[in-house]
Protein backbone atom coordinates (compact mmCIF):
# COMPACT_ATOMS: atom_id res chain seq x y z
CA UNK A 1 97.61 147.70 92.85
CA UNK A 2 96.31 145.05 94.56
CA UNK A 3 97.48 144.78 98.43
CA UNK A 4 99.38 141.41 99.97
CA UNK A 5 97.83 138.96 101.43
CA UNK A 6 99.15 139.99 104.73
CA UNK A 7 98.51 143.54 104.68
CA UNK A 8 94.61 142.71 104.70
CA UNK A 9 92.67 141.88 108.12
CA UNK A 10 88.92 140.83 108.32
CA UNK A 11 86.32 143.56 110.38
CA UNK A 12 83.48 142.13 112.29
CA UNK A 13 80.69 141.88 109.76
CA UNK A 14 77.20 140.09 109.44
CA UNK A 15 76.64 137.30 106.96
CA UNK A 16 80.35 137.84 105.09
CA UNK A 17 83.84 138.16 105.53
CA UNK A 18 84.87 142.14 104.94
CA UNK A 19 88.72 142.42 104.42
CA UNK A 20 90.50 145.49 104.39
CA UNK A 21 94.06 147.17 104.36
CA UNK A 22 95.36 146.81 108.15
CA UNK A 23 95.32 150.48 108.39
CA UNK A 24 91.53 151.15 107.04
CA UNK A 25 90.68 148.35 109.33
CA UNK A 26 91.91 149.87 112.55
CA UNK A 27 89.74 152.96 111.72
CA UNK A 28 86.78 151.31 110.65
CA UNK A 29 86.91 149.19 113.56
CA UNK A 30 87.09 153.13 115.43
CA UNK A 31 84.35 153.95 113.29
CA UNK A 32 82.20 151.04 113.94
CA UNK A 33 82.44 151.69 117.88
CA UNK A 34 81.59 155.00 117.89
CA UNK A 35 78.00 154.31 115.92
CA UNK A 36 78.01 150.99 116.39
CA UNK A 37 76.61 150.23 120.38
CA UNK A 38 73.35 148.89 119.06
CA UNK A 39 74.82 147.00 116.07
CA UNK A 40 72.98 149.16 113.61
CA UNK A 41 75.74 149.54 110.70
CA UNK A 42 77.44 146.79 108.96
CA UNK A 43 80.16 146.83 106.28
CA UNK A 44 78.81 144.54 103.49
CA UNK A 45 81.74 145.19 100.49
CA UNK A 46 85.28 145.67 101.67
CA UNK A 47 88.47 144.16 99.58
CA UNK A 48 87.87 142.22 96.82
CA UNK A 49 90.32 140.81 94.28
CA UNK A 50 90.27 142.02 90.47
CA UNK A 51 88.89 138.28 89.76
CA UNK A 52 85.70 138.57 91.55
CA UNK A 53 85.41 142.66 90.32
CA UNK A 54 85.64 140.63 86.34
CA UNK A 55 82.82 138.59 87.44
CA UNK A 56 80.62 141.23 89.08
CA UNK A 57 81.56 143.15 85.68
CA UNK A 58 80.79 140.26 83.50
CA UNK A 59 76.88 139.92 85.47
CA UNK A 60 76.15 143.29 85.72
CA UNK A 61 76.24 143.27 81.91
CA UNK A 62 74.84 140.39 81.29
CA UNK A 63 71.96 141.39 83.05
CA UNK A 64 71.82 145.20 82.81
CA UNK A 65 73.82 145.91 79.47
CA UNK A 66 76.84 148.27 78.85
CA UNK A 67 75.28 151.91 79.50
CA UNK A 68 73.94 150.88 83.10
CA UNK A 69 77.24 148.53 83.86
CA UNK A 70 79.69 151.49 83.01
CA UNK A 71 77.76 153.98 85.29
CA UNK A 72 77.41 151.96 88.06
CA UNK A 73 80.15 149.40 88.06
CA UNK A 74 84.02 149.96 88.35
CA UNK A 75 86.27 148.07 85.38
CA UNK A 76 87.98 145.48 86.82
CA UNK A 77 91.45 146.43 87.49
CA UNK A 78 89.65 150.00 88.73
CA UNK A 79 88.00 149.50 91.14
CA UNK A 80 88.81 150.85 94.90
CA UNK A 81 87.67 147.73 96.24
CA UNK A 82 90.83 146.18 94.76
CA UNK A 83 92.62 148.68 96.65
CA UNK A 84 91.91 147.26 100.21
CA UNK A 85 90.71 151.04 101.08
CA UNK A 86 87.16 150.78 100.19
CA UNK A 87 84.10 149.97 102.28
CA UNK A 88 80.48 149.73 101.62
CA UNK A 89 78.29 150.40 105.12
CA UNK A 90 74.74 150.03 104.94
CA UNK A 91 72.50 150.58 107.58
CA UNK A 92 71.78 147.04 109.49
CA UNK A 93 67.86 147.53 109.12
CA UNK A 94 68.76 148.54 105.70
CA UNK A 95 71.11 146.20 103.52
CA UNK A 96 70.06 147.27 100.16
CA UNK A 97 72.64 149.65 97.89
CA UNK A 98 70.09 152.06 96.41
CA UNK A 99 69.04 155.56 96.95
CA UNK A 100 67.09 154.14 100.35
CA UNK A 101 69.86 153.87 102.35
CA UNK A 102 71.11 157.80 102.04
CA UNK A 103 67.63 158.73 103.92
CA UNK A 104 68.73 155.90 107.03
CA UNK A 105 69.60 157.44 110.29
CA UNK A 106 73.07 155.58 110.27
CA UNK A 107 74.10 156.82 106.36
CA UNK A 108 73.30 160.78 107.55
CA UNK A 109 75.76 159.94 110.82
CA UNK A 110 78.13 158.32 108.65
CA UNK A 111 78.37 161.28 105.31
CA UNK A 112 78.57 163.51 108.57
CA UNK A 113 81.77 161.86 110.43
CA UNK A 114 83.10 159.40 108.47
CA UNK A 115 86.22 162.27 107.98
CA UNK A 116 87.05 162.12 111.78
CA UNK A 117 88.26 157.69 111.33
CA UNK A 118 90.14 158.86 107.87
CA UNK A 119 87.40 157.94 105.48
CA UNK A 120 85.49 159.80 102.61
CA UNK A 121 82.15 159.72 101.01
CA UNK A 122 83.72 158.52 97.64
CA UNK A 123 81.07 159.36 95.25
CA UNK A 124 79.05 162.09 96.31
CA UNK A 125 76.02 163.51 94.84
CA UNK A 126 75.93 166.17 92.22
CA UNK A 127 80.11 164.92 91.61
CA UNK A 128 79.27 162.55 88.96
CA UNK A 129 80.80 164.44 86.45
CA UNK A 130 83.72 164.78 88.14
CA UNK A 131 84.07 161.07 89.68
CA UNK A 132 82.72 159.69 86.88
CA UNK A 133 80.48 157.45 88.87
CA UNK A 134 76.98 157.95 89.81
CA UNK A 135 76.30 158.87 93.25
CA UNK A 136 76.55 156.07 96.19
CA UNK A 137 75.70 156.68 99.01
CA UNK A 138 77.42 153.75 100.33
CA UNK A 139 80.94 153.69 99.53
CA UNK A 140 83.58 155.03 101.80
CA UNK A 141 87.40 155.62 100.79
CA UNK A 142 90.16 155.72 103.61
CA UNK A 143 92.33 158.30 103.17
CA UNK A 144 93.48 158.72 106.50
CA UNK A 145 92.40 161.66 108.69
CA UNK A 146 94.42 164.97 107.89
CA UNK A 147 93.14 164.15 104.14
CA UNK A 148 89.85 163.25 105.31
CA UNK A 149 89.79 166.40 106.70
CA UNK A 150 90.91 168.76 104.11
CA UNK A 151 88.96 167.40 101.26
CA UNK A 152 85.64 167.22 103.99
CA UNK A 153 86.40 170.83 104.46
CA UNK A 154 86.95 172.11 100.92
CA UNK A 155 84.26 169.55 99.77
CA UNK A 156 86.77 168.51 97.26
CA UNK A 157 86.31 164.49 95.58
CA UNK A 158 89.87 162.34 96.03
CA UNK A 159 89.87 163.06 91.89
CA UNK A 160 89.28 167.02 92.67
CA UNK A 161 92.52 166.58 94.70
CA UNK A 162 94.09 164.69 92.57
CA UNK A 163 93.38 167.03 89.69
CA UNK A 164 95.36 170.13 91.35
């Protein structure tokens, strides 16, 4: 479900606006402070409405066909972007969303902490089977920090959770 209008705030960002759900913003704004001094993570992918998911759909297969769209894209309508709870951070040396940015400095700070500001690794490696999508390296879920915590500790995916 798709959050109000007012519920979203914009993060500091580079080149784009990054909205998120007021609560995941407050955190990642936490987050961003304690890595962030020397400006070297940005969020690049943050709320976006089930319109502009279609569209990224619709060019991703246009350009890529089904079998690579359906691994590496959500459907519209199921995506976590949607949500307002999801985040892409990329290193700021480091924009690109591919296997590079897992080996940045920034990424291995981020996999490492991100529980203590609430958020999760969403897709991690070897989970595909589980999640469904292939691994990203990239894409952080807020759960808040108790649940952060657990499923950082039992190393559980949100659908691992879900699943019990």
């Amino acid at each position: 479900e798709e959050p109000a209008a007012e519920d979203l705030a914009s993060v500091r960002s580079g080149q784009t606006e990054v909205r998120l759900h007021q609560r995941a913003k407050v955190m990642l704004d936490q987050l961003l402070a304690a890595v962030d001094g020397a400006g070297t993570i940005i969020p690049v992918s943050g709320y976006r409405p089930q319109t502009e998911q279609q569209a990224i759909w619709d060019d991703t297969l246009a350009e890529h066909g089904s079998a690579f769209t359906e691994t590496y894209v959500a459907r519209p309508g199921c995506s976590e972007h949607e949500t307002g709870l999801a985040v892409d951070i990329v290193a700021t040396d480091n924009q690109r969303l591919d296997d590079t940015q897992e080996q940045t400095p920034e990424t291995i700070w981020l996999h490492e902490n991100c529980w203590r500001f609430g958020f999760i690794l969403r897709y991690p490696a070897g989970k595909e089977d589980v999640t469904g999508i292939d691994y990203e390296s990239w894409h952080y879920r807020y759960v808040g920090i108790e649940a952060a915590r657990y499923l950082t500790e039992q190393q559980l995916t949100l659908d691992e959770f879900w699943a019990s």
